[in-house]
C-alpha atoms as a PDB file:
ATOM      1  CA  UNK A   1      45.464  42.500 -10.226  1.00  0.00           C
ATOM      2  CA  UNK A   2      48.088  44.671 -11.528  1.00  0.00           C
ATOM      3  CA  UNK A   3      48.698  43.862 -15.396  1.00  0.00           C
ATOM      4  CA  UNK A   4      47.426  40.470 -14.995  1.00  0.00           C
ATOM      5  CA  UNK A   5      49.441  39.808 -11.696  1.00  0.00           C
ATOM      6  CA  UNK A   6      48.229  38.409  -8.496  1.00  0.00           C
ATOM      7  CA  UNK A   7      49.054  41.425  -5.386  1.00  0.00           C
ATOM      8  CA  UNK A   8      49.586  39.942  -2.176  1.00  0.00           C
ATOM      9  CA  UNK A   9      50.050  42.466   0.529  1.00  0.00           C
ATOM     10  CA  UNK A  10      51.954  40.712   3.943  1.00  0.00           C
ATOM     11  CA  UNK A  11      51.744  42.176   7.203  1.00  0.00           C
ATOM     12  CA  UNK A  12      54.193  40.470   9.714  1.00  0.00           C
ATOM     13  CA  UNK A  13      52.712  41.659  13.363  1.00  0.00           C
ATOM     14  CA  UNK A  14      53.747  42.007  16.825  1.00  0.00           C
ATOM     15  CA  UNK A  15      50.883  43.682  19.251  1.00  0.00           C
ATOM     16  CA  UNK A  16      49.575  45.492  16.461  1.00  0.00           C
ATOM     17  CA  UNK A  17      45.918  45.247  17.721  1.00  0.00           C
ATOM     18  CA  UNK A  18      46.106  49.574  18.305  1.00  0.00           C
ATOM     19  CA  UNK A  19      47.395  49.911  14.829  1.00  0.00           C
ATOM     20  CA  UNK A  20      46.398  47.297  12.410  1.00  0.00           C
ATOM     21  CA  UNK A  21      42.595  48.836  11.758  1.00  0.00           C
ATOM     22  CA  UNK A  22      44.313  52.208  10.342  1.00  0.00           C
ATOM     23  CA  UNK A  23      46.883  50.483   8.392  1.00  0.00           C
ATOM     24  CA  UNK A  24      44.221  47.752   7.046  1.00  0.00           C
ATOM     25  CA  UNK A  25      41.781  50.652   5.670  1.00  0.00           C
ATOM     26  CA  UNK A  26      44.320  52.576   3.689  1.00  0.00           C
ATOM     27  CA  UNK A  27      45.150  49.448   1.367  1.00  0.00           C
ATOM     28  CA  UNK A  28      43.979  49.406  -1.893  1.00  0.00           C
ATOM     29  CA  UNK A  29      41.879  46.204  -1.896  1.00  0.00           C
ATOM     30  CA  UNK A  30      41.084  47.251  -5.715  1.00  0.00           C
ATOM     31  CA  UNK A  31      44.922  46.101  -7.250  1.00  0.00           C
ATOM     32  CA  UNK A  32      44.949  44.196  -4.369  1.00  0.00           C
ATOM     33  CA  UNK A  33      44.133  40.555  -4.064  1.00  0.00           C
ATOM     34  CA  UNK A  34      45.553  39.039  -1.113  1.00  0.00           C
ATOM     35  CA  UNK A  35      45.741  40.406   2.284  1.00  0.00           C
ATOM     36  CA  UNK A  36      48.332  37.825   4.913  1.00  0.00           C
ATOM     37  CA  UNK A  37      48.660  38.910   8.459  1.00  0.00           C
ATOM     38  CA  UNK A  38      50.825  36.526  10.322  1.00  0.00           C
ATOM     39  CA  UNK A  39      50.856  36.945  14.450  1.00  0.00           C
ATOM     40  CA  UNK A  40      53.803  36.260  16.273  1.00  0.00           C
ATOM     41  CA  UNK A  41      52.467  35.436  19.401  1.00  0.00           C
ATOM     42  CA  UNK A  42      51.151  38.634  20.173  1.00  0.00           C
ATOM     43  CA  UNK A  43      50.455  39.532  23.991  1.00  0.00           C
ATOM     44  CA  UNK A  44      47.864  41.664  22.732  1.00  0.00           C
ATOM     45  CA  UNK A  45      44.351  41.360  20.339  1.00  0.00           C
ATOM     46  CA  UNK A  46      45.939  41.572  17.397  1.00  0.00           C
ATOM     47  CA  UNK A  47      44.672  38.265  15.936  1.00  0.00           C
ATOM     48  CA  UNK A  48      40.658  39.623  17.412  1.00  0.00           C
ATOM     49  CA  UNK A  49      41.351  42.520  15.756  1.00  0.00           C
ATOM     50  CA  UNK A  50      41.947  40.773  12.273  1.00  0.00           C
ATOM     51  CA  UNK A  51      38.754  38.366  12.406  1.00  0.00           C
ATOM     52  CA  UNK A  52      37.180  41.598  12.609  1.00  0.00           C
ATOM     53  CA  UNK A  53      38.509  43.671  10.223  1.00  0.00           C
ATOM     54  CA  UNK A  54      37.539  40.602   7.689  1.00  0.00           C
ATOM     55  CA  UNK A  55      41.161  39.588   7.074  1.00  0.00           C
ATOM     56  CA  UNK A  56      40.431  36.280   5.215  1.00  0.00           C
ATOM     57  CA  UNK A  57      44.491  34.781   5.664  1.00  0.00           C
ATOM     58  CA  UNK A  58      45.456  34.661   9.689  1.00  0.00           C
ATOM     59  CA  UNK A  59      47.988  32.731  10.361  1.00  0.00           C
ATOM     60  CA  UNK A  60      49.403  32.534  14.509  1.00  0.00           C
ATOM     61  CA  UNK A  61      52.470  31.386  15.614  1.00  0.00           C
ATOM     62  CA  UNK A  62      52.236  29.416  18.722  1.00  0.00           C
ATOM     63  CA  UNK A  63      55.790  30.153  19.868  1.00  0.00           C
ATOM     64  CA  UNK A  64      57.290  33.824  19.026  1.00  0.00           C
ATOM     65  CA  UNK A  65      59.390  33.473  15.627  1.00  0.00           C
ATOM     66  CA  UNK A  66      60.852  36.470  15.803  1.00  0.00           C
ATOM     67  CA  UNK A  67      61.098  39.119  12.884  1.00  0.00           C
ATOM     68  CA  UNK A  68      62.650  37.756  10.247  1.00  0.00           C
ATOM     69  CA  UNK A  69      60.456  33.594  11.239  1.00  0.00           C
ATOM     70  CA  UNK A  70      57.348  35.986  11.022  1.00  0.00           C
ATOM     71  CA  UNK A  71      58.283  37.192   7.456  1.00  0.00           C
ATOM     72  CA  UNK A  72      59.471  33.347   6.369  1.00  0.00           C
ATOM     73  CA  UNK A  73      55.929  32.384   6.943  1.00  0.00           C
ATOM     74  CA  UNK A  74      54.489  35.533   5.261  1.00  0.00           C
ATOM     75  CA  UNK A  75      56.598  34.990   2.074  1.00  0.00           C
ATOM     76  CA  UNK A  76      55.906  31.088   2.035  1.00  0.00           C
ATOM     77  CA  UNK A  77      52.183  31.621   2.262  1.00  0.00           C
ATOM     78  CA  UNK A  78      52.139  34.367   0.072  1.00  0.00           C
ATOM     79  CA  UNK A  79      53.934  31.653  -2.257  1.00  0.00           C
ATOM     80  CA  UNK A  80      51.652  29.122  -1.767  1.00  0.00           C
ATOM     81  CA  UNK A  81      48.727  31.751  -2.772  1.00  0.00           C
ATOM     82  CA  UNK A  82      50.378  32.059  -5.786  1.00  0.00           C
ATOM     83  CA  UNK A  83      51.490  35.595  -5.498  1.00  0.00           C
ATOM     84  CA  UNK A  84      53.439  37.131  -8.117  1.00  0.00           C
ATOM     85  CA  UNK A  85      53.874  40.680  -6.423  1.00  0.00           C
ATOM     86  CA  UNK A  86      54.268  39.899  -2.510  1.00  0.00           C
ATOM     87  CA  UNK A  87      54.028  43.207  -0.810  1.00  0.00           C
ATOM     88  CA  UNK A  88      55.419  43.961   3.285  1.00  0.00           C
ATOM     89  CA  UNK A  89      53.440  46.206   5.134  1.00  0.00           C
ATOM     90  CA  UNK A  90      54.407  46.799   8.806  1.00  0.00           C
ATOM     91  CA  UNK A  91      50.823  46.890  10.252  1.00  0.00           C
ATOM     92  CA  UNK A  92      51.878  49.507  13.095  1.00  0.00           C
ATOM     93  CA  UNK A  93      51.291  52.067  10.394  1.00  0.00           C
ATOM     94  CA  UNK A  94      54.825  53.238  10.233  1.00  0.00           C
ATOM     95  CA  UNK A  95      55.430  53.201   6.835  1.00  0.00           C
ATOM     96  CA  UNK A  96      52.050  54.330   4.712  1.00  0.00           C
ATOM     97  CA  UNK A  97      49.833  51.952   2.816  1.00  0.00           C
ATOM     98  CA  UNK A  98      49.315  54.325  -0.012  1.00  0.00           C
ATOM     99  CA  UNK A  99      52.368  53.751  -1.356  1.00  0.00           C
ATOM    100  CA  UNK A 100      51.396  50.043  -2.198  1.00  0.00           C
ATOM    101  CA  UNK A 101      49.915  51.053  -5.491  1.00  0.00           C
ATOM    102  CA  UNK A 102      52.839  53.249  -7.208  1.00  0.00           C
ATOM    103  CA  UNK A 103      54.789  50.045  -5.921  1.00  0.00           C
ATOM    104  CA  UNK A 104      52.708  47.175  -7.724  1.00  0.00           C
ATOM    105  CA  UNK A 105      52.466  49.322 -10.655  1.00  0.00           C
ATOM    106  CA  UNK A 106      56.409  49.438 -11.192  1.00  0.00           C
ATOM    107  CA  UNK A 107      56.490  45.917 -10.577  1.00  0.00           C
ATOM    108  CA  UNK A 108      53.762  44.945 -12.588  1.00  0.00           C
ATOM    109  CA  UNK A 109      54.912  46.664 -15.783  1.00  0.00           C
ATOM    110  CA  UNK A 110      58.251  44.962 -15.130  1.00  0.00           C
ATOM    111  CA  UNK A 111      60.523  48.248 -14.401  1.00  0.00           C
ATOM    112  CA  UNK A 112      61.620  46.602 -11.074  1.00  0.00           C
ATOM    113  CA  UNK A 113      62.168  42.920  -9.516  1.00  0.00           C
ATOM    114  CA  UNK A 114      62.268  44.135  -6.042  1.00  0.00           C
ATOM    115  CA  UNK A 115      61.091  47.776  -4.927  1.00  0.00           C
ATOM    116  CA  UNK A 116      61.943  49.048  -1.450  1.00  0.00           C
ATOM    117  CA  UNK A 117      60.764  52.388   0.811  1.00  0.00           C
ATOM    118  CA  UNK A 118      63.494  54.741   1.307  1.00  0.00           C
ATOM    119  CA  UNK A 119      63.026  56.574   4.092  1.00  0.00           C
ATOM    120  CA  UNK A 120      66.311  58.527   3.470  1.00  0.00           C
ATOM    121  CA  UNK A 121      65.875  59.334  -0.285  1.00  0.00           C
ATOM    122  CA  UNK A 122      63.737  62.974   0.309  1.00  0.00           C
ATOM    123  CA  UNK A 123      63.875  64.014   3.972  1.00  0.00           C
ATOM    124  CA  UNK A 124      61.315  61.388   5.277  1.00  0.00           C
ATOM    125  CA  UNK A 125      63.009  59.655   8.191  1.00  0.00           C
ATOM    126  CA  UNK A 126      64.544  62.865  10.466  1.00  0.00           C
ATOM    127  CA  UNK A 127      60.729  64.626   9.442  1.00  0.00           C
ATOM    128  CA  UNK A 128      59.477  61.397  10.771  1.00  0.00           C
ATOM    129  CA  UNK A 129      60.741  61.321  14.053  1.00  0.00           C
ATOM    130  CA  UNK A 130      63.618  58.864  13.540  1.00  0.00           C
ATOM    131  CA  UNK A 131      66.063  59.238  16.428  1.00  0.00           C
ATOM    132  CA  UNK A 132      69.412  60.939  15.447  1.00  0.00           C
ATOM    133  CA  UNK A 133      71.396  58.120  16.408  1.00  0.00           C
ATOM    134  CA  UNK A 134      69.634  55.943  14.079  1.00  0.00           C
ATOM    135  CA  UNK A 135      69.552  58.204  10.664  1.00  0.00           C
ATOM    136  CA  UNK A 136      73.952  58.386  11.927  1.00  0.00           C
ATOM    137  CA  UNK A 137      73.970  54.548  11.855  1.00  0.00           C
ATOM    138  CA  UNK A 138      71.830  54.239   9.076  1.00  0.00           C
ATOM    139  CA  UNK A 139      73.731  56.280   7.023  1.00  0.00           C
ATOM    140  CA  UNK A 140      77.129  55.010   8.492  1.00  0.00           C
ATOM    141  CA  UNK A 141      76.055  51.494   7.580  1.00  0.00           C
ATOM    142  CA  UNK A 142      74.805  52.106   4.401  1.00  0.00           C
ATOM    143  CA  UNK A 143      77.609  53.714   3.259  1.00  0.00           C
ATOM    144  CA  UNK A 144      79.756  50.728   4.703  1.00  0.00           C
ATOM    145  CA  UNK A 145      77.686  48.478   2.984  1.00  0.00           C
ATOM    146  CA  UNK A 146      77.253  50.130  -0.496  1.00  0.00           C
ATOM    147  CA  UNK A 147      81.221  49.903  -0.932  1.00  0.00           C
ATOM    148  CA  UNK A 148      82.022  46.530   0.880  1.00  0.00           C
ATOM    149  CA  UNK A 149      79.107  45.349  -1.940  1.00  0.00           C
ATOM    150  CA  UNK A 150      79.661  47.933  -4.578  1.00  0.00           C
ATOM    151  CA  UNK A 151      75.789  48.814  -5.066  1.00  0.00           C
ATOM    152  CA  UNK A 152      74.234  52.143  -4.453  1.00  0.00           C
ATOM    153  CA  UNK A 153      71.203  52.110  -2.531  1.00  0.00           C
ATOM    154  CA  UNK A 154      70.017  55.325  -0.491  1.00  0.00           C
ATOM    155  CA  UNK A 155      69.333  52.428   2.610  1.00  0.00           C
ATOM    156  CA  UNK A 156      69.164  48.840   3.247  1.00  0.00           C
ATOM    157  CA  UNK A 157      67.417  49.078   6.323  1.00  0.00           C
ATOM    158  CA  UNK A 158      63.823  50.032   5.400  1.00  0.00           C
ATOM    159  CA  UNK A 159      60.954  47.438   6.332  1.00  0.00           C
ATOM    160  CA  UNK A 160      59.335  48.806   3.495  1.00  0.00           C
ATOM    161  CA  UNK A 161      60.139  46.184   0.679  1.00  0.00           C
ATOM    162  CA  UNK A 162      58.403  44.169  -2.298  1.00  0.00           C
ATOM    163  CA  UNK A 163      59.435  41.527  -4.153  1.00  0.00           C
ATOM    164  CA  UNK A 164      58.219  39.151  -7.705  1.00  0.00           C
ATOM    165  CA  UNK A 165      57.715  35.627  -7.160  1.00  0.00           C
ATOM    166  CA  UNK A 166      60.644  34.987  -9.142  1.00  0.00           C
ATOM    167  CA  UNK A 167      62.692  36.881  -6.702  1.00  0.00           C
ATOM    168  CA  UNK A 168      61.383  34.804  -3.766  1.00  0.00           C
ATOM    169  CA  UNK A 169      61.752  31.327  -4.928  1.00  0.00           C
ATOM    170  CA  UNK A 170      65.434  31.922  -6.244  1.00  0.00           C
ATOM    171  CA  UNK A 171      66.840  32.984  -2.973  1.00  0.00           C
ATOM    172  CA  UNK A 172      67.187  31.030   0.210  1.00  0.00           C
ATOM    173  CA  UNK A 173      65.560  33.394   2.231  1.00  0.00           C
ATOM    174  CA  UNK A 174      64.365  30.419   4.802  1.00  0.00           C
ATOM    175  CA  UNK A 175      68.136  29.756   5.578  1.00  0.00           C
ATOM    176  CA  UNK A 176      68.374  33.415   7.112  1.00  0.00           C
ATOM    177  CA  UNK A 177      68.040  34.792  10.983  1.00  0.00           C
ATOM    178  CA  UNK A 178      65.083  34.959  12.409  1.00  0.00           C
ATOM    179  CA  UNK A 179      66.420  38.000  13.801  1.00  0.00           C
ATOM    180  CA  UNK A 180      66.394  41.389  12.739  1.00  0.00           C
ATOM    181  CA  UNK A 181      69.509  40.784  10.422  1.00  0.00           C
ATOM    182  CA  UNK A 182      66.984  38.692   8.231  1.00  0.00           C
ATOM    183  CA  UNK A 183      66.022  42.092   6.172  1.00  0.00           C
ATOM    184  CA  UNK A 184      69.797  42.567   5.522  1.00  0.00           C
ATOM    185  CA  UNK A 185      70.465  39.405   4.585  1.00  0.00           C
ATOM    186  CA  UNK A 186      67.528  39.018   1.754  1.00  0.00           C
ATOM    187  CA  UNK A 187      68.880  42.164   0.009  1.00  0.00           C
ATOM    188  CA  UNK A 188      72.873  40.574   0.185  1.00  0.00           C
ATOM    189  CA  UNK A 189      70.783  36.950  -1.390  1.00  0.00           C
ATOM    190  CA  UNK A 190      68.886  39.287  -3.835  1.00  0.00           C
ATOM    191  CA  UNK A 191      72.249  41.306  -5.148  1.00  0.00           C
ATOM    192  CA  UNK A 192      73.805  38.008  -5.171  1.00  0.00           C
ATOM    193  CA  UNK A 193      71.232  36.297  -7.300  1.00  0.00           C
ATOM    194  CA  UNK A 194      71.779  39.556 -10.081  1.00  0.00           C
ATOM    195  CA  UNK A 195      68.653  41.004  -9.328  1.00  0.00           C
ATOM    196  CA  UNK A 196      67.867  44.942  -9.640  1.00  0.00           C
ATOM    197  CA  UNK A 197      66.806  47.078  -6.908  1.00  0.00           C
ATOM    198  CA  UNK A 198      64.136  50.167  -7.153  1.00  0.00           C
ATOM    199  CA  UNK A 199      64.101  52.251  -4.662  1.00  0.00           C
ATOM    200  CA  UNK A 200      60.902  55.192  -3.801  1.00  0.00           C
ATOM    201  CA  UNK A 201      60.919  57.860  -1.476  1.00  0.00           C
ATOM    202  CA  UNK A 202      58.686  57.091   1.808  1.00  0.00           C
ATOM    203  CA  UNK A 203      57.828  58.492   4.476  1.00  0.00           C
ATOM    204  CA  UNK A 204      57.589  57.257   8.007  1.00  0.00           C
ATOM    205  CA  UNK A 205      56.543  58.257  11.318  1.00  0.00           C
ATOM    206  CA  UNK A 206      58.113  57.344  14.676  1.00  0.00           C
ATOM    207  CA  UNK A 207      55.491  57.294  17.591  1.00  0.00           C
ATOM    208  CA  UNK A 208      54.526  55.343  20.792  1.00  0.00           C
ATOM    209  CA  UNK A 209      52.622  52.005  18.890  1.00  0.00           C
ATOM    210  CA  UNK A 210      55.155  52.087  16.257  1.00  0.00           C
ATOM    211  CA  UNK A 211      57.651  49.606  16.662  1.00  0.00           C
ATOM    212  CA  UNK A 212      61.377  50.157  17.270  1.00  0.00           C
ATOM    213  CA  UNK A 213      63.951  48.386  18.471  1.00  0.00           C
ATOM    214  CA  UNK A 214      65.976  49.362  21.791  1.00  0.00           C
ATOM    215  CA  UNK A 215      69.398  50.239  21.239  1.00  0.00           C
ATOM    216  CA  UNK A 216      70.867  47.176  22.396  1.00  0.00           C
ATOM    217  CA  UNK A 217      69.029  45.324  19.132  1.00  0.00           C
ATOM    218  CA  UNK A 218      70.225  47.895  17.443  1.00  0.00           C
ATOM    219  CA  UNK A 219      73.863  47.570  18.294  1.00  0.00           C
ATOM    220  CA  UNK A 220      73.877  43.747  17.310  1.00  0.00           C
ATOM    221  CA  UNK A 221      71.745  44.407  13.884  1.00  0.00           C
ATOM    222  CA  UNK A 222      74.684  46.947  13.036  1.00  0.00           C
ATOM    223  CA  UNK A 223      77.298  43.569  13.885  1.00  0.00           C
ATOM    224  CA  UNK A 224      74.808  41.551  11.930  1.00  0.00           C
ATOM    225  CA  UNK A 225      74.545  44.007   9.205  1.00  0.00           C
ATOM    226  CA  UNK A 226      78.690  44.294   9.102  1.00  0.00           C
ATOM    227  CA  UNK A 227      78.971  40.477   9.340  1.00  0.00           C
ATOM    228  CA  UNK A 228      76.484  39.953   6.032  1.00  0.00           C
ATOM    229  CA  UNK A 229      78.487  42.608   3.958  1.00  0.00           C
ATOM    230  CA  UNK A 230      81.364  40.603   4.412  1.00  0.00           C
ATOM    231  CA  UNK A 231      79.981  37.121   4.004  1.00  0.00           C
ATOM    232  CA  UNK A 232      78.825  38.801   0.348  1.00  0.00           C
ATOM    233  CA  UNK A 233      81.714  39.954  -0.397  1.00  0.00           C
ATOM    234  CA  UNK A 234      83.803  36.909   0.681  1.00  0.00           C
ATOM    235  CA  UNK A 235      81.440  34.847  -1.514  1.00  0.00           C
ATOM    236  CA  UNK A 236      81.979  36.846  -4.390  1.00  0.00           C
ATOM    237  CA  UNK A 237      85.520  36.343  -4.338  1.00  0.00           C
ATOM    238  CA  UNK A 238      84.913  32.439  -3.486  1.00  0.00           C
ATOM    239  CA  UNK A 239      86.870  32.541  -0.069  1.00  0.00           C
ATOM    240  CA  UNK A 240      83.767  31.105   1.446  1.00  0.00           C
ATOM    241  CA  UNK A 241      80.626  29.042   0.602  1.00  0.00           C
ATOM    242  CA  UNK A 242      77.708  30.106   3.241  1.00  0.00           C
ATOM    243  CA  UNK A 243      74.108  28.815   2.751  1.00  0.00           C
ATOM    244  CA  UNK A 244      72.746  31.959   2.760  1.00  0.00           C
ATOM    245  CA  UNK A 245      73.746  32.072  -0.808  1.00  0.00           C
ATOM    246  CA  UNK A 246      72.935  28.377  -1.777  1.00  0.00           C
ATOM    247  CA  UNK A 247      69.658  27.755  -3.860  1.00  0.00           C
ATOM    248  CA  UNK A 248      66.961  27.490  -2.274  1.00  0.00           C
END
């Protein structure tokens, strides 16, 4: 625990079976206390893998989910283990475990509600291997996105991200996409709710097991990513109602 708070660490997978033992080992299992891995229907071993690294909380989907049903599951069970720092971890090993701890620690002591990985704060994505046209569109859409909602993150697209219990139950996170967009929309939900943002540097790599989305996905997560700016602003103003922003 991490000042008296239950850690959950979630790691939403996808044929992660190559990567999962590296990015199990480097988690600090001493702060800690709850390790999820949820399989969406993996082609591969990933769910072998698991049972024998010791992870104690497997759950499979039976049908693929897609991203964003794999991380409804993770945050519900992390819920019902009564988490109050739920941690995502992509288990390719993109983004590094050993950032976990300086994460639960600013949570813990309160400084943040919801802490995300910047790979753009420092110079952590492009030394990383991201692809050009992504760090443009990243950086186009961000900047879109940081006016259209007048916040000032470094990125909203990170897979890096933590969030208090609190955080999770007051947003209807289970009325999102099950698409990619679903990331994009929890962080419109979370500024929406009034709830602060942390950012820390991270760095990333970008290599063959790693898991990236073609640029066809990419092109309709930017429309997805457009259409939720608007829908947030729109609600603000009270043009529109949309669920995303109901109560959960």
């Amino acid at each position: 625990m991490v000042k008296g708070k239950k850690v959950c660490v979630v790691l939403p997978a996808y044929n992660a079976e190559k990567t999962l033992e590296k990015t199990y080992n480097e988690i600090p299992l001493d702060i800690v206390d709850e390790v999820i891995l949820v399989d969406d229907c993996s082609k591969d071993n990933t769910v072998e893998e698991g049972q024998r690294l010791g992870i104690r909380h497997i759950i499979s989907h039976e049908k693929n989910k897609g991203y964003g049903g794999n991380q409804k599951t993770c945050y519900s069970k992390a819920l019902e283990l009564g988490a109050d720092i739920v941690i995502m971890l992509h288990p390719d090993y993109q983004y590094t475990p050993k950032l976990i701890e300086p994460i639960a620690y600013l949570m813990g002591n309160e400084v943040y509600p919801v802490v995300l990985g910047s790979r753009i704060l420092g110079k952590g994505a492009r030394k990383g291997g991201m692809p050009r046209y992504k760090y443009f569109f990243n950086r186009c859409l961000t900047f879109f996105q940081n006016v259209v909602m007048n916040q000032k993150l470094a990125e909203y697209h990170t897979g890096y991200r933590a969030f208090t219990a609190p955080v999770l139950k007051n947003i209807n996170f289970s009325a999102n996409s099950d698409d990619f967009v679903f990331d994009n929309q929890m962080l419109a939900q979370i500024f929406y709710a009034g709830f602060e943002i942390g950012e820390i540097t991270c760095p990333t790599k970008y290599f063959k097991e790693a898991s990236s989305i073609n640029l066809r996905r990419s092109i309709k997560y930017g429309f997805g990513v457009l259409s939720t700016s608007l829908q947030y602003r729109f609600q603000k103003w009270g043009w529109i109602n949309h669920p995303i922003f109901q109560k959960p």
